[in-house]
PDB file of N, CA and C in Angstrom:
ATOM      1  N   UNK A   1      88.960 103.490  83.716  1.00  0.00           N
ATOM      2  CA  UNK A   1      90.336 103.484  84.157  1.00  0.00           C
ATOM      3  C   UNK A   1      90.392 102.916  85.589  1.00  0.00           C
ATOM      4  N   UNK A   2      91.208 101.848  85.821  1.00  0.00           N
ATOM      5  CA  UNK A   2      91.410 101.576  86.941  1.00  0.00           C
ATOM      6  C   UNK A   2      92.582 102.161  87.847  1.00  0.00           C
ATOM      7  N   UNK A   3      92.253 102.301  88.769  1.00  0.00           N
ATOM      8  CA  UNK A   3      93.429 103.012  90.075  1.00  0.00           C
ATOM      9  C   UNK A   3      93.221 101.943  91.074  1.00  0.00           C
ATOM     10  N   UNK A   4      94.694 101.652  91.601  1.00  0.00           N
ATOM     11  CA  UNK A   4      94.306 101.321  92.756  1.00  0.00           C
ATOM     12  C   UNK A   4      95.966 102.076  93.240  1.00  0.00           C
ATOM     13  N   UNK A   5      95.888 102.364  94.301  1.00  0.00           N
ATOM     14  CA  UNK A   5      97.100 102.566  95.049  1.00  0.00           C
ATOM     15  C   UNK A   5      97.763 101.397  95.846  1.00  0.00           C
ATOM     16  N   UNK A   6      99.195 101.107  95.704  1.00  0.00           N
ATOM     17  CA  UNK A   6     100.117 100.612  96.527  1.00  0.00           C
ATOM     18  C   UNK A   6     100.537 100.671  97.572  1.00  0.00           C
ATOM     19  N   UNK A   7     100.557 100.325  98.840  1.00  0.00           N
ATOM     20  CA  UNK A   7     100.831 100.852  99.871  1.00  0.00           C
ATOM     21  C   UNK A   7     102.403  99.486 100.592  1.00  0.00           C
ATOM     22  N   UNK A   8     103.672  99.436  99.946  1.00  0.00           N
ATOM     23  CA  UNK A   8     104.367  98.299 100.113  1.00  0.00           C
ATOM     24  C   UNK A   8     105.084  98.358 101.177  1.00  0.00           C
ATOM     25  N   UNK A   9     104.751  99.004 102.290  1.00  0.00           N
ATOM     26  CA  UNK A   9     105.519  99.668 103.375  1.00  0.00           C
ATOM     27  C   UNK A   9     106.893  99.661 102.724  1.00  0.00           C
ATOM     28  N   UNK A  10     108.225  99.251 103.959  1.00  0.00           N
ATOM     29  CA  UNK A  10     109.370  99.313 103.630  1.00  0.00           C
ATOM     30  C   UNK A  10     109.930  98.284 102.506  1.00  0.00           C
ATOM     31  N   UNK A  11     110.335  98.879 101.466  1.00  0.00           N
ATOM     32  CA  UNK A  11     110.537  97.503 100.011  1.00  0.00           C
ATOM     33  C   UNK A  11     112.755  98.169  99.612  1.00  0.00           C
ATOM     34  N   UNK A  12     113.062  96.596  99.654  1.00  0.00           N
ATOM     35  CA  UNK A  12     114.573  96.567  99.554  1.00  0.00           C
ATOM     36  C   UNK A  12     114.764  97.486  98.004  1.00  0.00           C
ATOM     37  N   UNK A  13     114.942  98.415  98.080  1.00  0.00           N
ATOM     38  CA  UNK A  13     115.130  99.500  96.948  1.00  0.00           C
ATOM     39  C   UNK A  13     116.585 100.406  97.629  1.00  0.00           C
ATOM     40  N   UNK A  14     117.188 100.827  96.170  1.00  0.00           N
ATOM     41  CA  UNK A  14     118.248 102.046  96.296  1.00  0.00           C
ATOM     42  C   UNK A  14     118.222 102.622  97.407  1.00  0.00           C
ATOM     43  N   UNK A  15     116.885 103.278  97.494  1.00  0.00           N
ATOM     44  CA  UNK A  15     116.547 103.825  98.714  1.00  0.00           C
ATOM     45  C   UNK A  15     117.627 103.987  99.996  1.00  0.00           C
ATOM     46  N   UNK A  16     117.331 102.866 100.499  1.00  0.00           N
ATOM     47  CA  UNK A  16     118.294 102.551 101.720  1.00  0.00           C
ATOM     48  C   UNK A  16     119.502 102.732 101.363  1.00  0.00           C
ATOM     49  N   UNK A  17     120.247 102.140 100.162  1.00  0.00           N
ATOM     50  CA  UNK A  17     121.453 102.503 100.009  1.00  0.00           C
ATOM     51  C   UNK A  17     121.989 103.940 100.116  1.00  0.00           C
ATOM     52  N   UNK A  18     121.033 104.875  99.584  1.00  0.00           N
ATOM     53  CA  UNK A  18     121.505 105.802  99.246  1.00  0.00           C
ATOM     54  C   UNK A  18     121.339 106.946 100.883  1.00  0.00           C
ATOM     55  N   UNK A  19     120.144 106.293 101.727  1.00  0.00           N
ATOM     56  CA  UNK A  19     120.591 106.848 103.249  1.00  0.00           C
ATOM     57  C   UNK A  19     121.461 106.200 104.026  1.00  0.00           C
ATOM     58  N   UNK A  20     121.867 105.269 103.532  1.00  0.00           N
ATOM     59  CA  UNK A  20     122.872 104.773 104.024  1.00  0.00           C
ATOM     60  C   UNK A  20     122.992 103.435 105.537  1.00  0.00           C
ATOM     61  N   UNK A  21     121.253 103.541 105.631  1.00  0.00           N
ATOM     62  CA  UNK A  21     121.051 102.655 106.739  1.00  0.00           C
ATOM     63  C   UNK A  21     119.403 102.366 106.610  1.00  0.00           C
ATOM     64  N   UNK A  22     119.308 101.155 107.089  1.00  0.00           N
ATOM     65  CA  UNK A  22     117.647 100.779 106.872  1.00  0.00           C
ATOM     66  C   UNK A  22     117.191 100.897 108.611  1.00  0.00           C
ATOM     67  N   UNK A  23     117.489 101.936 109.399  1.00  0.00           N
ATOM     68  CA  UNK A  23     116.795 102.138 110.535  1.00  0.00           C
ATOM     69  C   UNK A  23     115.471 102.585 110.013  1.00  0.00           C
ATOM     70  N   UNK A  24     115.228 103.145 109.201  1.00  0.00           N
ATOM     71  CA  UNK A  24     114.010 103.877 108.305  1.00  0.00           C
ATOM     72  C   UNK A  24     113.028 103.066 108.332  1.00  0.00           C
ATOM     73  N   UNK A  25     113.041 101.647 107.950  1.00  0.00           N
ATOM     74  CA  UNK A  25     112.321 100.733 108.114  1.00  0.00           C
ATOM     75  C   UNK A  25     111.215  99.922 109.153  1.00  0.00           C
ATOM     76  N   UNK A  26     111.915 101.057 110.321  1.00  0.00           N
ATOM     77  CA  UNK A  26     111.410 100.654 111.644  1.00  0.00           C
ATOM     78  C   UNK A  26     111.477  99.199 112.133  1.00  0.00           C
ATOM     79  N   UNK A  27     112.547  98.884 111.342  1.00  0.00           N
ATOM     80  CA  UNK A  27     113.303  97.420 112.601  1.00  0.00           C
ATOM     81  C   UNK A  27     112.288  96.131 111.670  1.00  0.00           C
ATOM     82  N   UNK A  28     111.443  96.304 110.813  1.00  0.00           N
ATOM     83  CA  UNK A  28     110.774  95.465 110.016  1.00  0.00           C
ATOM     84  C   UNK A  28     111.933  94.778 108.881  1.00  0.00           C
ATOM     85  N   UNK A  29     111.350  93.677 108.397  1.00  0.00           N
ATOM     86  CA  UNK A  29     111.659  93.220 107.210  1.00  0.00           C
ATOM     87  C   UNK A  29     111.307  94.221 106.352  1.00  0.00           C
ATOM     88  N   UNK A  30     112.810  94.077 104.899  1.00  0.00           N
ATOM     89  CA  UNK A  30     112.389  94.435 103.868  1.00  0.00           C
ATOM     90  C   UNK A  30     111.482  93.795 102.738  1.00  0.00           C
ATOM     91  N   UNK A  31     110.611  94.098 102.178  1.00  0.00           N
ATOM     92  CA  UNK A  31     109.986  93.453 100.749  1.00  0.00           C
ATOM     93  C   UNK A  31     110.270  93.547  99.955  1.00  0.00           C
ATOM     94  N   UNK A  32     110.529  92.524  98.539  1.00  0.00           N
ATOM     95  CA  UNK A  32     111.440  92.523  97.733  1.00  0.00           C
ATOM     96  C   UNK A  32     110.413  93.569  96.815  1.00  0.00           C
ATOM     97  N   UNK A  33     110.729  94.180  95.605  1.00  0.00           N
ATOM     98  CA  UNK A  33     110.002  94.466  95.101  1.00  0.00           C
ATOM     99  C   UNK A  33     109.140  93.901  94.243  1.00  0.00           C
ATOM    100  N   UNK A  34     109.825  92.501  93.813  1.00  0.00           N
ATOM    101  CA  UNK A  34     108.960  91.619  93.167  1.00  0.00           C
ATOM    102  C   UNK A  34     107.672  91.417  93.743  1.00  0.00           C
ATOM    103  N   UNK A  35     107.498  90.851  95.116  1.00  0.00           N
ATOM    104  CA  UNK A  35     106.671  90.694  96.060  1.00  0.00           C
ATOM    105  C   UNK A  35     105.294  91.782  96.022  1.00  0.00           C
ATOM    106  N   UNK A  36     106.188  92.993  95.576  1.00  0.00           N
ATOM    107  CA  UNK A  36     105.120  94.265  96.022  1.00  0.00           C
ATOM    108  C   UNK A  36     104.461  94.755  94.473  1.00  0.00           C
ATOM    109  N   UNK A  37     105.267  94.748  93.545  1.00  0.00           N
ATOM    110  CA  UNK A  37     104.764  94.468  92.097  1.00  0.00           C
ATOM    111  C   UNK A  37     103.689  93.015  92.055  1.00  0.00           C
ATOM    112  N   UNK A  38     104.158  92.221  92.590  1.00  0.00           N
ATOM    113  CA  UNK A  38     103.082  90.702  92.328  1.00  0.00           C
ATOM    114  C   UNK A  38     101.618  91.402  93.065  1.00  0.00           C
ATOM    115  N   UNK A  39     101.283  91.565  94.187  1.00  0.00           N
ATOM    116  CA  UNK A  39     100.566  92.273  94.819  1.00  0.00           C
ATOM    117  C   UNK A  39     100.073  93.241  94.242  1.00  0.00           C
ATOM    118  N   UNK A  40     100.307  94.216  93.741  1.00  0.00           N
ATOM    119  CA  UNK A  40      99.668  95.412  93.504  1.00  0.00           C
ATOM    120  C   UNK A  40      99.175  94.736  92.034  1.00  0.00           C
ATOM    121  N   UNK A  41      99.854  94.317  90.807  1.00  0.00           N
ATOM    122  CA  UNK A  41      99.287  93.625  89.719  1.00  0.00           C
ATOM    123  C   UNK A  41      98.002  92.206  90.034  1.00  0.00           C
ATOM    124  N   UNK A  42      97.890  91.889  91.711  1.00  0.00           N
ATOM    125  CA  UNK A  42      97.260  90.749  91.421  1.00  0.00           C
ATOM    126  C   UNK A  42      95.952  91.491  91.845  1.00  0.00           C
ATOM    127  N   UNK A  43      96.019  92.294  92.682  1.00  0.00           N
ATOM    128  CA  UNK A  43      94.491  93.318  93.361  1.00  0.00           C
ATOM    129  C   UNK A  43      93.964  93.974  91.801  1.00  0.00           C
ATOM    130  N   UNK A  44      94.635  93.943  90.993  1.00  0.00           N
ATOM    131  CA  UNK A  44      94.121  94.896  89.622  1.00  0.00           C
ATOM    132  C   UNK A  44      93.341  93.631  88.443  1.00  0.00           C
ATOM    133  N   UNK A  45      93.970  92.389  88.708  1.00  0.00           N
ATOM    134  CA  UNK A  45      93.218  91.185  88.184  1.00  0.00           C
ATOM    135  C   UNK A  45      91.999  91.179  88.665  1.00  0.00           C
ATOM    136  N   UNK A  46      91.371  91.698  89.769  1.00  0.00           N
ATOM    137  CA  UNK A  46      90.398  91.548  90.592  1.00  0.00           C
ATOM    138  C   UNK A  46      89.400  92.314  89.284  1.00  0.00           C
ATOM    139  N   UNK A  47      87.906  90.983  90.018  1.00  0.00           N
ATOM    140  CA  UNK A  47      87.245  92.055  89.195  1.00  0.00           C
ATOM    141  C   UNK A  47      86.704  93.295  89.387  1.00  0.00           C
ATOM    142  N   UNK A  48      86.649  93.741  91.180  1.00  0.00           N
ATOM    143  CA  UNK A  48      86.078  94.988  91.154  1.00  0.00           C
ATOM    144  C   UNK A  48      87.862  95.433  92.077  1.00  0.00           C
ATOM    145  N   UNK A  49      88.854  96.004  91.592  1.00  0.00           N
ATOM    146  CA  UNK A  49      90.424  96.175  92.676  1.00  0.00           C
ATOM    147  C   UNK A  49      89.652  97.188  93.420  1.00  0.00           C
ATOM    148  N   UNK A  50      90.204  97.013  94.447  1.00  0.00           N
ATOM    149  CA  UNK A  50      90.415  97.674  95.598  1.00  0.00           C
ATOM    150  C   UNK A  50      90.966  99.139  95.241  1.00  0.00           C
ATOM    151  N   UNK A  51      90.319 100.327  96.284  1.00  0.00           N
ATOM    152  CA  UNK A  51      90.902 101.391  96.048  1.00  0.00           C
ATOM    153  C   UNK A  51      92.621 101.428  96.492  1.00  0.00           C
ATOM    154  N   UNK A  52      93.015 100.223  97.530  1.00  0.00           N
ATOM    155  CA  UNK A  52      94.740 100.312  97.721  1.00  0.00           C
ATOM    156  C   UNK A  52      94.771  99.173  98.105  1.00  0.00           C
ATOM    157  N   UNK A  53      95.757  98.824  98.194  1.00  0.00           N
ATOM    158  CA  UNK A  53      96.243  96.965  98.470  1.00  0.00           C
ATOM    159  C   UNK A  53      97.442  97.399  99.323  1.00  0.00           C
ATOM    160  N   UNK A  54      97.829  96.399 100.231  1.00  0.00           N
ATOM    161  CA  UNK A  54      98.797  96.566 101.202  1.00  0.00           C
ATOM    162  C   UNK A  54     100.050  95.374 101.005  1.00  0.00           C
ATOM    163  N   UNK A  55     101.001  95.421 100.481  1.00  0.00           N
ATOM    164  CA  UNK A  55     101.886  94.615 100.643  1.00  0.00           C
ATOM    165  C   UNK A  55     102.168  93.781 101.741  1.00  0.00           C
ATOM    166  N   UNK A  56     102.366  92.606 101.775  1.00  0.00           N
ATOM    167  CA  UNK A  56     102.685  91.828 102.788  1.00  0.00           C
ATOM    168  C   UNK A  56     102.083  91.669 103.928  1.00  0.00           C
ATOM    169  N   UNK A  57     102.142  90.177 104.843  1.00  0.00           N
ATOM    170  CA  UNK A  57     101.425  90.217 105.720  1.00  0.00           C
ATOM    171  C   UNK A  57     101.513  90.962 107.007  1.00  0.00           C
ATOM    172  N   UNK A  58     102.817  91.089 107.247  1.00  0.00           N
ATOM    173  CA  UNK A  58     102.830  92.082 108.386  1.00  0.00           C
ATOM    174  C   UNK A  58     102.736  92.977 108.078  1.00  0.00           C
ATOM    175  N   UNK A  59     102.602  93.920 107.356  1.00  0.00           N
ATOM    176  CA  UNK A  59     102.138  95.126 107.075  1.00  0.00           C
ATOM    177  C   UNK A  59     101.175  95.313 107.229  1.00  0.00           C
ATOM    178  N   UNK A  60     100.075  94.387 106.310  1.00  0.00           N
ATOM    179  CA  UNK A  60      98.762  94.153 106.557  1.00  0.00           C
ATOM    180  C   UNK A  60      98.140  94.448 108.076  1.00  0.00           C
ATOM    181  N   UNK A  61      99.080  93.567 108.584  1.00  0.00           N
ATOM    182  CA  UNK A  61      98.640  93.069 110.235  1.00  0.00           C
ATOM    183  C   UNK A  61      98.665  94.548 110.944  1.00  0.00           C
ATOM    184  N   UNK A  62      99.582  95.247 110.403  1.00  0.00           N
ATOM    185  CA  UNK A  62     100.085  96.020 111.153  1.00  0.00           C
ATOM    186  C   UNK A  62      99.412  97.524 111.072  1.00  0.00           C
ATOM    187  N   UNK A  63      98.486  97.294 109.787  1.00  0.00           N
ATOM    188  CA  UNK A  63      97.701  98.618 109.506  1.00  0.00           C
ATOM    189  C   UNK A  63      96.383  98.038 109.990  1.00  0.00           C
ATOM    190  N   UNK A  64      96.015  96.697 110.156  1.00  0.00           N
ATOM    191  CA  UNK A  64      94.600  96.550 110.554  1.00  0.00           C
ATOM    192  C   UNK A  64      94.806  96.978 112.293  1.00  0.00           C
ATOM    193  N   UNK A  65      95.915  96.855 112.986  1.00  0.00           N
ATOM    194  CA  UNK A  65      96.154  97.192 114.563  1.00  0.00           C
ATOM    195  C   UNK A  65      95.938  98.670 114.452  1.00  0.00           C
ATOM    196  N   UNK A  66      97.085  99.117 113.937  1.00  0.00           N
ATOM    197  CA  UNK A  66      96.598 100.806 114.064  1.00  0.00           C
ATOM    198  C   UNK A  66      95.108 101.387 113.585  1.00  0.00           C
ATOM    199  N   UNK A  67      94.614 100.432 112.793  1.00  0.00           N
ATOM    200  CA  UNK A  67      93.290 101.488 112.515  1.00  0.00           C
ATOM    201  C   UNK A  67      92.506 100.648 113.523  1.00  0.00           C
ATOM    202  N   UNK A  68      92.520  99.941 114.671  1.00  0.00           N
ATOM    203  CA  UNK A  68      91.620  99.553 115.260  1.00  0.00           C
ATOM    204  C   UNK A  68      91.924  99.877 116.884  1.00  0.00           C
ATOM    205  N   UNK A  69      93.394  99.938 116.999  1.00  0.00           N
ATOM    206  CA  UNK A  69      93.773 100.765 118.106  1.00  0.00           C
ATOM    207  C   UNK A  69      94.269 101.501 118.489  1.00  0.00           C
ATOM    208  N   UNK A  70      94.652 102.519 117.556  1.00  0.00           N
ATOM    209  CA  UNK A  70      95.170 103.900 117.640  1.00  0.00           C
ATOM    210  C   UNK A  70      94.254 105.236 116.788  1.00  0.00           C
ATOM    211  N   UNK A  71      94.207 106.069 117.390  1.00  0.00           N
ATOM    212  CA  UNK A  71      93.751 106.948 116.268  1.00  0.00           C
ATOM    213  C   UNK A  71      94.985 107.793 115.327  1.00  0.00           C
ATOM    214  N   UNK A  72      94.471 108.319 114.603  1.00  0.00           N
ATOM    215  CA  UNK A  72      95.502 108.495 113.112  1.00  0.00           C
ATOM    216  C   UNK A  72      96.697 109.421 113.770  1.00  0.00           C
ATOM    217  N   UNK A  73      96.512 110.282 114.418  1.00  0.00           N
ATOM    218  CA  UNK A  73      96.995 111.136 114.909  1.00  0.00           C
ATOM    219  C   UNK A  73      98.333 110.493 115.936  1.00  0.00           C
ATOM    220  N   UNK A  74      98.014 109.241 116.682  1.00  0.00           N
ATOM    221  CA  UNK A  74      98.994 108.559 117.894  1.00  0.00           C
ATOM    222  C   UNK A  74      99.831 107.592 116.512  1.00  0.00           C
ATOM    223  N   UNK A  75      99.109 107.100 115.702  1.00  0.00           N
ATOM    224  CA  UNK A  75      99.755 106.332 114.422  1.00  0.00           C
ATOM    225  C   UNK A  75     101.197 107.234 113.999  1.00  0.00           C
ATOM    226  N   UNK A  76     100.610 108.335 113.550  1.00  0.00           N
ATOM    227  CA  UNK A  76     101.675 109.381 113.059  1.00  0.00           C
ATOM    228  C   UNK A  76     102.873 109.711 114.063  1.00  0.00           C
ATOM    229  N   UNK A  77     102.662 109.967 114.924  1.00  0.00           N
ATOM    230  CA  UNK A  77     103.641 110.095 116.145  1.00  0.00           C
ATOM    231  C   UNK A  77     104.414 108.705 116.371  1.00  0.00           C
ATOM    232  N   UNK A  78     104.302 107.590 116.040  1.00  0.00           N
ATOM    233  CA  UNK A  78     104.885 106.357 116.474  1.00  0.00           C
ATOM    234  C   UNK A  78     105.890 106.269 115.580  1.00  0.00           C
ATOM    235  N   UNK A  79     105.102 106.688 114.296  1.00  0.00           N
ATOM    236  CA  UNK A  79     105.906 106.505 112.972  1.00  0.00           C
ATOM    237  C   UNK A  79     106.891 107.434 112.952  1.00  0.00           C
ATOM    238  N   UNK A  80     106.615 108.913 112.886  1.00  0.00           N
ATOM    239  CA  UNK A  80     107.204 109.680 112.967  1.00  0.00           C
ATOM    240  C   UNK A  80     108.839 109.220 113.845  1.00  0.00           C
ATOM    241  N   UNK A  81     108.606 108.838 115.420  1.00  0.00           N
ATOM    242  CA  UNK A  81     109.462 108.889 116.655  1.00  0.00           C
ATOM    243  C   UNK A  81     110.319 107.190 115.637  1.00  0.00           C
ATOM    244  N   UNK A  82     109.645 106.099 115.201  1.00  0.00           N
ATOM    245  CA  UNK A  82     110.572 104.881 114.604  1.00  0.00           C
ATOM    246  C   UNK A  82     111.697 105.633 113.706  1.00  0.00           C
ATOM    247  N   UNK A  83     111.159 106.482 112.627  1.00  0.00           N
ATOM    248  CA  UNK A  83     112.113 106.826 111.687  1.00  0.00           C
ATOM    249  C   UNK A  83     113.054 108.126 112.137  1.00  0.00           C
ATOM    250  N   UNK A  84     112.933 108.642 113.320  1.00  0.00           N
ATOM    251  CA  UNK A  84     113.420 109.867 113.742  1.00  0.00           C
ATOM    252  C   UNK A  84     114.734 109.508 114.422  1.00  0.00           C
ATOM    253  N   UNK A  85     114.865 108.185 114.751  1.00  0.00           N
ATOM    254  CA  UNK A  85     115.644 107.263 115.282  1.00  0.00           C
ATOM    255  C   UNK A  85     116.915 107.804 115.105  1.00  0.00           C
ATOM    256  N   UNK A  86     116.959 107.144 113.830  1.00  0.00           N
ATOM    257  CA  UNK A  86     118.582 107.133 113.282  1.00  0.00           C
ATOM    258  C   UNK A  86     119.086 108.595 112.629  1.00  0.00           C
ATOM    259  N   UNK A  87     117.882 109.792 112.589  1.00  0.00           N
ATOM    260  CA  UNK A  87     118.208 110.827 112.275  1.00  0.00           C
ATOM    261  C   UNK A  87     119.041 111.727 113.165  1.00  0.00           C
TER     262      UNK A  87
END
């Protein structure tokens, strides 16, 4: 059985509609979901997939920065304080 996990950061879904504002997003582009379905189905073509695949390139970019210059703990707090925003 293969697993791999999705990780599509912020993806243009109901979602937002239904909070009523995409501050949630932390000021990023949305990803369509096509985009994040193409991705997660193309890491599973692989012959050995990955335990998670990351949608898009800035996302990408943006999880290889935090795991190389933040520890998990200052990560969480950034994230936390972006989406706390509009609350």
């Amino acid at each position: 059985m293969l697993r791999t996990a999705a990780r599509p950061g912020a993806t243009r879904t109901e979602f937002f509609d239904v909070v009523g504002t995409t501050q949630a997003a932390g000021g990023s582009r949305l990803a369509s979901p096509a985009n994040v379905v193409r991705t997660a189905l193309a890491a599973l073509d692989r012959r050995n997939p990955p335990p998670s695949v990351i949608a898009g390139r800035l996302n990408r970019t943006m999880a290889f920065l935090a795991r190389r210059l933040a520890s998990r703990r200052q990560v969480i707090r950034v994230i936390g304080r972006l989406t706390a925003e509009g609350a």
